[in-house]
C-alpha atoms as a PDB file:
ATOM      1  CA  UNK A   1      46.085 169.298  99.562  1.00  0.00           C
ATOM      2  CA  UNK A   2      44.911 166.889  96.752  1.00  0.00           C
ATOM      3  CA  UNK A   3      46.756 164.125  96.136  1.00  0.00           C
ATOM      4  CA  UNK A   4      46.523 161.608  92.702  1.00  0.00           C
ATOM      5  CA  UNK A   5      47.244 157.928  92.123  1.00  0.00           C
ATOM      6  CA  UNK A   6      48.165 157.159  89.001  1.00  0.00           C
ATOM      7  CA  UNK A   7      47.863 154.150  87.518  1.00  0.00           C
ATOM      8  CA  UNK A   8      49.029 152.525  84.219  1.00  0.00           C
ATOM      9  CA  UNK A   9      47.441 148.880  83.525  1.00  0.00           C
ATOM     10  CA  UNK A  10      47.869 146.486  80.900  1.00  0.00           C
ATOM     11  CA  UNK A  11      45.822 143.534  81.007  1.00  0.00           C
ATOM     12  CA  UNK A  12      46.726 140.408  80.481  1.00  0.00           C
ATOM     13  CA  UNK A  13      43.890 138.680  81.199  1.00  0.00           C
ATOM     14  CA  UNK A  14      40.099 139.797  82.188  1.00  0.00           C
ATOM     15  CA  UNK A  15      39.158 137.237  84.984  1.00  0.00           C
ATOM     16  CA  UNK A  16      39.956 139.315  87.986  1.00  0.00           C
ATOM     17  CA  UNK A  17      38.204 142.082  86.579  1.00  0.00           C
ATOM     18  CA  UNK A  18      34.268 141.530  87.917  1.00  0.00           C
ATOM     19  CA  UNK A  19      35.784 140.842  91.310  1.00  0.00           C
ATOM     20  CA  UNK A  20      38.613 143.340  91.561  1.00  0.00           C
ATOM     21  CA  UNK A  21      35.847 145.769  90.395  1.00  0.00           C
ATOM     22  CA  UNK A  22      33.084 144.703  92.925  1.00  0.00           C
ATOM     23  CA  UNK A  23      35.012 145.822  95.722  1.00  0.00           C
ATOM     24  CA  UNK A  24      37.951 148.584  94.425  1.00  0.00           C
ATOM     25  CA  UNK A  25      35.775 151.282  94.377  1.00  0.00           C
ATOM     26  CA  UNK A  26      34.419 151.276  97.875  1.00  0.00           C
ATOM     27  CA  UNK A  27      37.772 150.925  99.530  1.00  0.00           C
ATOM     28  CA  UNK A  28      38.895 153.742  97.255  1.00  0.00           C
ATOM     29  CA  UNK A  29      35.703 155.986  98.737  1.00  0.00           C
ATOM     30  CA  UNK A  30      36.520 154.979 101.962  1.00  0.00           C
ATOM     31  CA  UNK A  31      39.819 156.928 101.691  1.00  0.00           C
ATOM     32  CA  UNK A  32      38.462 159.938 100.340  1.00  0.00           C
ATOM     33  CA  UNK A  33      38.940 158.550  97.356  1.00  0.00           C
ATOM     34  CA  UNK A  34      37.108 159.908  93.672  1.00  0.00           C
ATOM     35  CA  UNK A  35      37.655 158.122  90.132  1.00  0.00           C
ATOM     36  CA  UNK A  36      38.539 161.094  87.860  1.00  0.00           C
ATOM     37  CA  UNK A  37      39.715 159.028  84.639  1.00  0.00           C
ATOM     38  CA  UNK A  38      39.615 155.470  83.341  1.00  0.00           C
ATOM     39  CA  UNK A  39      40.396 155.468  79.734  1.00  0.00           C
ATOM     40  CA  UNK A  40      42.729 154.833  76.969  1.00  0.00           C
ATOM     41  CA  UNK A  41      45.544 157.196  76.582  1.00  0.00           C
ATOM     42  CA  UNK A  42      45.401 159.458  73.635  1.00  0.00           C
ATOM     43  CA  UNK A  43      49.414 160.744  72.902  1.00  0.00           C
ATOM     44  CA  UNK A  44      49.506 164.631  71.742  1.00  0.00           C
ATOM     45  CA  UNK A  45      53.315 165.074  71.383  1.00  0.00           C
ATOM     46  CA  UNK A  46      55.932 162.835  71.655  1.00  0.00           C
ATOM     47  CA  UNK A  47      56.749 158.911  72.053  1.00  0.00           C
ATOM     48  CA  UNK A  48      55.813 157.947  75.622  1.00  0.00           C
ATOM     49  CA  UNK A  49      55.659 154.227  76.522  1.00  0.00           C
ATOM     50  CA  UNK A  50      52.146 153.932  76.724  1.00  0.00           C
ATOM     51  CA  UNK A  51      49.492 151.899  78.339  1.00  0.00           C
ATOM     52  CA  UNK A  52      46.294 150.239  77.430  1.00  0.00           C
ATOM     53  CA  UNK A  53      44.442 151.845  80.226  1.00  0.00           C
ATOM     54  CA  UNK A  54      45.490 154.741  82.738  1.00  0.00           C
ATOM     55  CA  UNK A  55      43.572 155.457  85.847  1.00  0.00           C
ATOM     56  CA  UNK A  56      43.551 158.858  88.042  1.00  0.00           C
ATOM     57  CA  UNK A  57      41.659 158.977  91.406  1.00  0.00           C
ATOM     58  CA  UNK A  58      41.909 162.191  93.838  1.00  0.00           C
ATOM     59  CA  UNK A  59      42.492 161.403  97.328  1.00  0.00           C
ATOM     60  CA  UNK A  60      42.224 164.504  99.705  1.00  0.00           C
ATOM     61  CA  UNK A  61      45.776 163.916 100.499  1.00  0.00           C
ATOM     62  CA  UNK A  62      48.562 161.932 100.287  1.00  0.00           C
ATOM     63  CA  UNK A  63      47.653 160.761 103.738  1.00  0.00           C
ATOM     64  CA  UNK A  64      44.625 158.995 102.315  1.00  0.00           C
ATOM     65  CA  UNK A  65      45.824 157.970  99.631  1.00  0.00           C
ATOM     66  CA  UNK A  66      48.729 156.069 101.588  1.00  0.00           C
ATOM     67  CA  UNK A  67      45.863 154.720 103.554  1.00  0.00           C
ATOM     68  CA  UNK A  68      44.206 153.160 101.054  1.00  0.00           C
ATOM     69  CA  UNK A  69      46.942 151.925  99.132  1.00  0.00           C
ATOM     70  CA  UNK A  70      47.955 149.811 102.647  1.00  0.00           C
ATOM     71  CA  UNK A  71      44.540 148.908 103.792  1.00  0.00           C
ATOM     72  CA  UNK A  72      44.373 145.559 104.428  1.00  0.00           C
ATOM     73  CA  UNK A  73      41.503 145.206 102.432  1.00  0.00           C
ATOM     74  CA  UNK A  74      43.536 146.491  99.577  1.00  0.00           C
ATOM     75  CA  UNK A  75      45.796 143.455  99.726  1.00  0.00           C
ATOM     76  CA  UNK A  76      43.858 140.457  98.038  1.00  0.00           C
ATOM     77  CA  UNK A  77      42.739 143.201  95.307  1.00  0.00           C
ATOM     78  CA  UNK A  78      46.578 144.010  94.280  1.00  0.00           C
ATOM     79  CA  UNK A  79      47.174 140.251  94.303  1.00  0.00           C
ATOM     80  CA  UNK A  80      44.128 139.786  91.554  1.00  0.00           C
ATOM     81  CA  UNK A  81      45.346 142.780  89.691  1.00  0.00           C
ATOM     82  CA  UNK A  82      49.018 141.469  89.509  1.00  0.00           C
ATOM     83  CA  UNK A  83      48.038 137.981  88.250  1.00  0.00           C
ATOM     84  CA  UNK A  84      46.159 139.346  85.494  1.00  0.00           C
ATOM     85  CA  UNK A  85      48.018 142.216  84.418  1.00  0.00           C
ATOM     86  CA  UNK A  86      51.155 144.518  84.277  1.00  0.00           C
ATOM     87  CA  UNK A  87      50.507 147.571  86.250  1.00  0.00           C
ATOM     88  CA  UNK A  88      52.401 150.411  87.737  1.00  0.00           C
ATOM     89  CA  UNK A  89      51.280 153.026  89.989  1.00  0.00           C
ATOM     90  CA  UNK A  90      52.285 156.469  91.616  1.00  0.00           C
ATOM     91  CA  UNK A  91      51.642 158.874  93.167  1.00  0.00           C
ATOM     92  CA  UNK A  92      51.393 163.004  93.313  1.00  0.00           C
ATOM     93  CA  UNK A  93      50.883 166.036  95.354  1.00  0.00           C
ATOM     94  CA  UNK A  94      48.420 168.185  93.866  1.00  0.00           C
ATOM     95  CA  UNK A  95      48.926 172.053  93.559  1.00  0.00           C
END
């Protein structure tokens, strides 16, 4: 079954971003993992506490998606995204 990280990301600055992005996307694909959604959030009802940016990337279970969030590899990346900005992350089971 599908699984989703979820991620909510405010920058607070931009000069991890070339780096963090040179590499994120192949450790993500070596998990299984597929960039659905990097945008903006756009609210349709309600107040929610909102983000700048929110990310969503399928993982072919929550198995890989585990995986990749505790690849080595994945460490240095999560220190250069937590010095330059607040983000939280989680993750769900598809249906």
């Amino acid at each position: 079954m599908a699984a989703y990280a979820i991620g909510y990301l405010t920058l607070r600055n931009s000069d991890w971003v070339a780096e963090y992005s040179a590499h994120m996307p192949a450790l993500a694909k070596k998990h299984g993992g597929k960039p659905l959604a990097k945008e903006a959030p756009v609210v349709l009802e309600g107040s929610p506490l909102m983000s700048e940016t929110q990310i969503i990337v399928e993982f072919p279970s929550m198995e890989h998606a585990q995986a990749w969030y505790d690849d080595p590899a994945h460490a240095p990346l999560k220190k250069l995204r937590q010095g330059g900005a607040d983000f939280s992350m989680v993750l769900l089971n598809g249906l």
